[in-house]
C-alpha atoms as a PDB file:
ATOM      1  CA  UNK A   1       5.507  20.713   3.753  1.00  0.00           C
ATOM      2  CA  UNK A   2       2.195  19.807   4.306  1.00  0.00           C
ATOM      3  CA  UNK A   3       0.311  16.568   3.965  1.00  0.00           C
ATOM      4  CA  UNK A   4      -2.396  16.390   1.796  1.00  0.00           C
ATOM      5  CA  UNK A   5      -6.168  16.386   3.856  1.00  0.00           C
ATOM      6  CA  UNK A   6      -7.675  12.951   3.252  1.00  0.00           C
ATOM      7  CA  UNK A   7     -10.908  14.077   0.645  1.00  0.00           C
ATOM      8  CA  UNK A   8     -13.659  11.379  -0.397  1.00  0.00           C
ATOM      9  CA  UNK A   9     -11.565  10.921  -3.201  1.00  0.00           C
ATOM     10  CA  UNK A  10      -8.731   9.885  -1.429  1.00  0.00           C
ATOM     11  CA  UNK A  11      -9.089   7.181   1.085  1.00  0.00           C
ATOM     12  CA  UNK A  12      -6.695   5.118  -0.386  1.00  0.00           C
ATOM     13  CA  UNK A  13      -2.422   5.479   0.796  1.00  0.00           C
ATOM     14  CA  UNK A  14       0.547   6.160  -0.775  1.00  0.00           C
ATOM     15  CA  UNK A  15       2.630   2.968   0.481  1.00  0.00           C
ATOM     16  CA  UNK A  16       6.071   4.438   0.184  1.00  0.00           C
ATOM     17  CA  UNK A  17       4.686   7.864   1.701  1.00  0.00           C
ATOM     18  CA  UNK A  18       1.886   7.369   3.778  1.00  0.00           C
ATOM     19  CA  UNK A  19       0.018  10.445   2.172  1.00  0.00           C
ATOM     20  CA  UNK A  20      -3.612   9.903   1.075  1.00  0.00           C
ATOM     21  CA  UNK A  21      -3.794   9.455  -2.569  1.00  0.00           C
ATOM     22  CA  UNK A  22      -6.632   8.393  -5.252  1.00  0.00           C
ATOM     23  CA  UNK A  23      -7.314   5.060  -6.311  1.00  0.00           C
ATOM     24  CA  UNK A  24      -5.870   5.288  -9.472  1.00  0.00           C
ATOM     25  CA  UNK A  25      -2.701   6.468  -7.877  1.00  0.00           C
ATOM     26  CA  UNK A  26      -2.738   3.529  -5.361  1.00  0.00           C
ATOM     27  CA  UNK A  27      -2.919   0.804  -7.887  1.00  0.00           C
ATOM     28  CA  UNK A  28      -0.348   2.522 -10.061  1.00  0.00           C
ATOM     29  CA  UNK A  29       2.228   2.406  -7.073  1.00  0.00           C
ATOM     30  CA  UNK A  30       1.806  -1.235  -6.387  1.00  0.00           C
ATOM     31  CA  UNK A  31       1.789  -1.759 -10.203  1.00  0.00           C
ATOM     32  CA  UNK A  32       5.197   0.240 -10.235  1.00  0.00           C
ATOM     33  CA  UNK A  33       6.289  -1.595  -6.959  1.00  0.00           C
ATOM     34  CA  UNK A  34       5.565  -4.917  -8.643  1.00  0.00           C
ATOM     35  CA  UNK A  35       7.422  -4.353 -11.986  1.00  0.00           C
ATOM     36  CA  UNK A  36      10.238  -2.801  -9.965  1.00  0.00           C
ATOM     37  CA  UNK A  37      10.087  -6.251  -7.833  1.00  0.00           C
ATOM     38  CA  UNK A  38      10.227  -8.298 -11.388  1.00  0.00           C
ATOM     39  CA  UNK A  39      13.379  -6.180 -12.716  1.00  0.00           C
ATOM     40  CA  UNK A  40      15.376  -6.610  -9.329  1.00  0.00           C
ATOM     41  CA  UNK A  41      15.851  -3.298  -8.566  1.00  0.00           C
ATOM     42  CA  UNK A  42      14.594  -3.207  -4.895  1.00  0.00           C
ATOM     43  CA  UNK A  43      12.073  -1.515  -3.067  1.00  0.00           C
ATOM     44  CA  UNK A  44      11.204   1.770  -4.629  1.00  0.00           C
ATOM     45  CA  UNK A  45      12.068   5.478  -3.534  1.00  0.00           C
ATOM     46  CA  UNK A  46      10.524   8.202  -1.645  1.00  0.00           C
ATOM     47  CA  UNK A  47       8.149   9.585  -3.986  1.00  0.00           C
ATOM     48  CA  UNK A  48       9.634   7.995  -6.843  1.00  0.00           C
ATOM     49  CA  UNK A  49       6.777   8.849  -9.470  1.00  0.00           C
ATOM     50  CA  UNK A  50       9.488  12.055  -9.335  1.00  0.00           C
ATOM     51  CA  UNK A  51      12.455  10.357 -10.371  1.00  0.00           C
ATOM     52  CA  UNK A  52      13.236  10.561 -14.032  1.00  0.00           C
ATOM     53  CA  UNK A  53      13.180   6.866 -14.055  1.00  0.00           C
ATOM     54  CA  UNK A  54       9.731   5.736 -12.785  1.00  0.00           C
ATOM     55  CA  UNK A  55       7.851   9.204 -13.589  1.00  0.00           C
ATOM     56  CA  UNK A  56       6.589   7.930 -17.073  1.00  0.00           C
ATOM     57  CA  UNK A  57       5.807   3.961 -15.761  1.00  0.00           C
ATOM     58  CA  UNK A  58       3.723   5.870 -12.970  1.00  0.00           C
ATOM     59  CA  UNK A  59       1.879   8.170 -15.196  1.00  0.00           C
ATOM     60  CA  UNK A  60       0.718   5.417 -17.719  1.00  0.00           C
ATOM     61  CA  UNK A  61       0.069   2.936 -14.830  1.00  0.00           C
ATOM     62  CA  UNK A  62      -2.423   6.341 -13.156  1.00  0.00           C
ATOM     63  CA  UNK A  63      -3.906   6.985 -17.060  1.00  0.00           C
ATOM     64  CA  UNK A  64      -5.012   3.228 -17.293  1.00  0.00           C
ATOM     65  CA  UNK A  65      -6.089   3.145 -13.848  1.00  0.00           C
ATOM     66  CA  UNK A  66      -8.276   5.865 -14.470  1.00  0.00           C
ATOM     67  CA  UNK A  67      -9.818   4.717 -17.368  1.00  0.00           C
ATOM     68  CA  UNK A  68     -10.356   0.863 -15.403  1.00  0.00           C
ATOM     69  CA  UNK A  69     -12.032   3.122 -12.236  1.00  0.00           C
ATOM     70  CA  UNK A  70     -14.845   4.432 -14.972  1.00  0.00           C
ATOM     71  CA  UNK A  71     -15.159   0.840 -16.303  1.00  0.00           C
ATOM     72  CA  UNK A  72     -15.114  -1.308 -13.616  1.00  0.00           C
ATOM     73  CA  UNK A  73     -15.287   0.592  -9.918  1.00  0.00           C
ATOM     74  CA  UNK A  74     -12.585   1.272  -7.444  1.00  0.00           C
ATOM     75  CA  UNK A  75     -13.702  -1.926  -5.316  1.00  0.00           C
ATOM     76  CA  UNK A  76     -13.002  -3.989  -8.309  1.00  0.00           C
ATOM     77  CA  UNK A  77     -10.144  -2.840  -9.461  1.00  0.00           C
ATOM     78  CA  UNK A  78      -8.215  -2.700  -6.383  1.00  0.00           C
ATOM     79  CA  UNK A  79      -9.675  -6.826  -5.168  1.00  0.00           C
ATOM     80  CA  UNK A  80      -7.923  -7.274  -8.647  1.00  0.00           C
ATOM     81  CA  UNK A  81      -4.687  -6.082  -8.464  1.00  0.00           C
ATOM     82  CA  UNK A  82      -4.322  -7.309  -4.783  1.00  0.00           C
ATOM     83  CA  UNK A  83      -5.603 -11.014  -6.246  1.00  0.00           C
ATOM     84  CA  UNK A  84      -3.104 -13.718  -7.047  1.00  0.00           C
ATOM     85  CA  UNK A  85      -4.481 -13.658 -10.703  1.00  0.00           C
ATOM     86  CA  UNK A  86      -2.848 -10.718 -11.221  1.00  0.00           C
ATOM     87  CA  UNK A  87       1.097 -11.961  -9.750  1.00  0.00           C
ATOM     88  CA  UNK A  88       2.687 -12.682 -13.133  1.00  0.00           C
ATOM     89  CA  UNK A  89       1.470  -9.248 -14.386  1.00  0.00           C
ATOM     90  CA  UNK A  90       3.566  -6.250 -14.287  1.00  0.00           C
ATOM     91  CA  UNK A  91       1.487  -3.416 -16.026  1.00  0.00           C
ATOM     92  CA  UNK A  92      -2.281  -2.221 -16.353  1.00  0.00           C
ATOM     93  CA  UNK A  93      -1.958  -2.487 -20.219  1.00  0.00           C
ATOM     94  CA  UNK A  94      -1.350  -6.323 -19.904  1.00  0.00           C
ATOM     95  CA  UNK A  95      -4.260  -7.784 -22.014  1.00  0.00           C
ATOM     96  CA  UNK A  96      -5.193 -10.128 -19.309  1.00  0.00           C
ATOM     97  CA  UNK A  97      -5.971  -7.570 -16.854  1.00  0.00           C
ATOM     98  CA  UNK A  98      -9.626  -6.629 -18.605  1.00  0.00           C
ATOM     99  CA  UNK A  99     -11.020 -10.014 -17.721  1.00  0.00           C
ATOM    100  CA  UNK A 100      -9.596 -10.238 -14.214  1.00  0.00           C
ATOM    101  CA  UNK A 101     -11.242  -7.052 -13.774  1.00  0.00           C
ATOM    102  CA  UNK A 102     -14.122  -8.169 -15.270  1.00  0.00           C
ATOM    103  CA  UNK A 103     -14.657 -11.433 -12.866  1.00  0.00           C
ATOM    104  CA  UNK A 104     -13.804  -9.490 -10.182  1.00  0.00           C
ATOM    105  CA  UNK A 105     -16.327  -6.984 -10.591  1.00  0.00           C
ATOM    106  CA  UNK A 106     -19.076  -9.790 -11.899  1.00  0.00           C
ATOM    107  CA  UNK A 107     -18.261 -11.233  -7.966  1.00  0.00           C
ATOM    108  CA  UNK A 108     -18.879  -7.956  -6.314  1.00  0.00           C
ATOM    109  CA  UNK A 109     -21.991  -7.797  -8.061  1.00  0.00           C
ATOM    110  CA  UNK A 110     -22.959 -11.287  -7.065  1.00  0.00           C
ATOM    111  CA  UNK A 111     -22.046 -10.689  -3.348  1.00  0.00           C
ATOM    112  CA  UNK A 112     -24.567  -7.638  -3.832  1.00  0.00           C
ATOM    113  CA  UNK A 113     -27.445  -9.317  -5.019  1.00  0.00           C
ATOM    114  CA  UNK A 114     -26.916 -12.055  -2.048  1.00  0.00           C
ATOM    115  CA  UNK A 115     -26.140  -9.732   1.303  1.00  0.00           C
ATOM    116  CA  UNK A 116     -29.106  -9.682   3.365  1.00  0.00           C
ATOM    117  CA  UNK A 117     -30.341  -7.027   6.056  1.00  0.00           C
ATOM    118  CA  UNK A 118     -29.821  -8.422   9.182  1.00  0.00           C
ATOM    119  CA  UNK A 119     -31.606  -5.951  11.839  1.00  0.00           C
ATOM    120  CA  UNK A 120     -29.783  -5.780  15.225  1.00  0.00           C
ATOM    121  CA  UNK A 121     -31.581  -5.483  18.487  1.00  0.00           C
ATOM    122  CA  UNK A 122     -29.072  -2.744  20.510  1.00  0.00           C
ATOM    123  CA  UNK A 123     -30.991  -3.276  23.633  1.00  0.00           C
ATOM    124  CA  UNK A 124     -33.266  -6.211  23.654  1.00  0.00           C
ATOM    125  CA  UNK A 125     -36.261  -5.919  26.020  1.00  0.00           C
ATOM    126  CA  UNK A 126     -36.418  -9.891  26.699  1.00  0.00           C
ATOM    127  CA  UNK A 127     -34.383 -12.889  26.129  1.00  0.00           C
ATOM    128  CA  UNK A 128     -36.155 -15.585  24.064  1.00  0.00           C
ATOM    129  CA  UNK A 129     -37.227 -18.684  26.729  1.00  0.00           C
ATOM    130  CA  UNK A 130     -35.769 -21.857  26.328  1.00  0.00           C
ATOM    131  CA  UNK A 131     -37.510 -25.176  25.761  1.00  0.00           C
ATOM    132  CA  UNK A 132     -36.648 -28.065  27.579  1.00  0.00           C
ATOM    133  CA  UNK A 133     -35.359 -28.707  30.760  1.00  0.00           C
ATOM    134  CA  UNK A 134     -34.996 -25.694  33.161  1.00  0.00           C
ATOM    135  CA  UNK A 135     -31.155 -25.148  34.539  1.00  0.00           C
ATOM    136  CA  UNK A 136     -29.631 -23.632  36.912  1.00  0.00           C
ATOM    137  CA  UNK A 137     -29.194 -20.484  34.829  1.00  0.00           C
ATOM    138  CA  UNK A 138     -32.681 -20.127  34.300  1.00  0.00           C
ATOM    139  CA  UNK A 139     -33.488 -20.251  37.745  1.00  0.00           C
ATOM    140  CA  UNK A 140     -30.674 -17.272  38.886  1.00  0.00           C
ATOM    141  CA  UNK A 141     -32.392 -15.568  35.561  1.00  0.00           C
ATOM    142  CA  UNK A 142     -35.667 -16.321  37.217  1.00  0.00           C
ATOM    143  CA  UNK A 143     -34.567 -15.181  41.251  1.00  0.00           C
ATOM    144  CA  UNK A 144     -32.440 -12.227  39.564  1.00  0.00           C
ATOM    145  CA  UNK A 145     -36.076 -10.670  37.820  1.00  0.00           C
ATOM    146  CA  UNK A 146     -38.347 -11.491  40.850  1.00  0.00           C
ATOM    147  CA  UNK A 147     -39.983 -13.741  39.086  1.00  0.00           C
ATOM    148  CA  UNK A 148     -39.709 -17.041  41.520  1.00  0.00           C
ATOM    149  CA  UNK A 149     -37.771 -17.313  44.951  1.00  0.00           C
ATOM    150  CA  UNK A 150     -35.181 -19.889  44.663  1.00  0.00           C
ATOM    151  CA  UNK A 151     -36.099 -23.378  45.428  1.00  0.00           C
ATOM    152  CA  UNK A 152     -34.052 -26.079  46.800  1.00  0.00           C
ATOM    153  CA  UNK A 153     -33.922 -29.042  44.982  1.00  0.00           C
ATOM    154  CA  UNK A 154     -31.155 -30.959  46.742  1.00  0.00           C
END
């Protein structure tokens, strides 16, 4: 069997199989993962959105993922469900997940508006000269450029 090719639409992993997967079908598996946690029932199977059990939890948890992704943005929704805001809730349906979602996405917006461009010399022609009394570095900086032979001061 082969493993599905990672696409631009999935760069997210399966945590119980290691395949690339969607968003929606990332958040759904730790949504799954946490309600399984809540019941006691242990870690979850291989590929358990195939077990008669889990399949219809998985495929609700994947339709309301879906429908947060158009709303809100992958980067949102996944700083969201891996937030401890969203511990004590066990399902994407839970009415207090639209305004965690919501904060979440009004901080990525804020973060944004404040990045700045920092441009990044690769290879700098010059080092800036320091003011102040000269060192001994400056000198061997000095000596090393043929600039000045070096003097003895002691």
């Amino acid at each position: 069997m082969k493993k599905k090719k990672r696409t631009n639409k999935s760069k997210y992993k399966h945590e119980s199989t290691g395949d690339h997967c969607t968003c929606a079908a990332y958040v759904a598996e730790i949504m799954c993962k946490k309600n399984a946690e809540n019941r006691n029932e242990g870690s979850l199977p291989y590929k358990f959105w195939n077990t008669k059990k889990w399949k219809w939890t998985y495929q609700r948890q994947v339709i309301a993922a879906n429908k947060m992704i158009e709303q809100f943005g992958e980067r949102a929704l996944v700083r969201a469900v891996n937030s401890p805001e969203f511990n004590g809730i066990f399902s994407l349906n839970h009415p207090k997940c639209y305004g965690i979602i919501k904060r979440y996405q009004l901080l990525l917006i804020e973060e944004e508006k404040n990045r700045q461009e920092i441009e990044v010399k690769v290879n700098p022609t010059r080092r800036n000269k320091g003011y102040g009394k000269k060192n001994l570095l400056s000198k061997l900086r000095k000596y090393e450029n043929g600039e000045k032979e070096i003097e003895d001061d002691g």
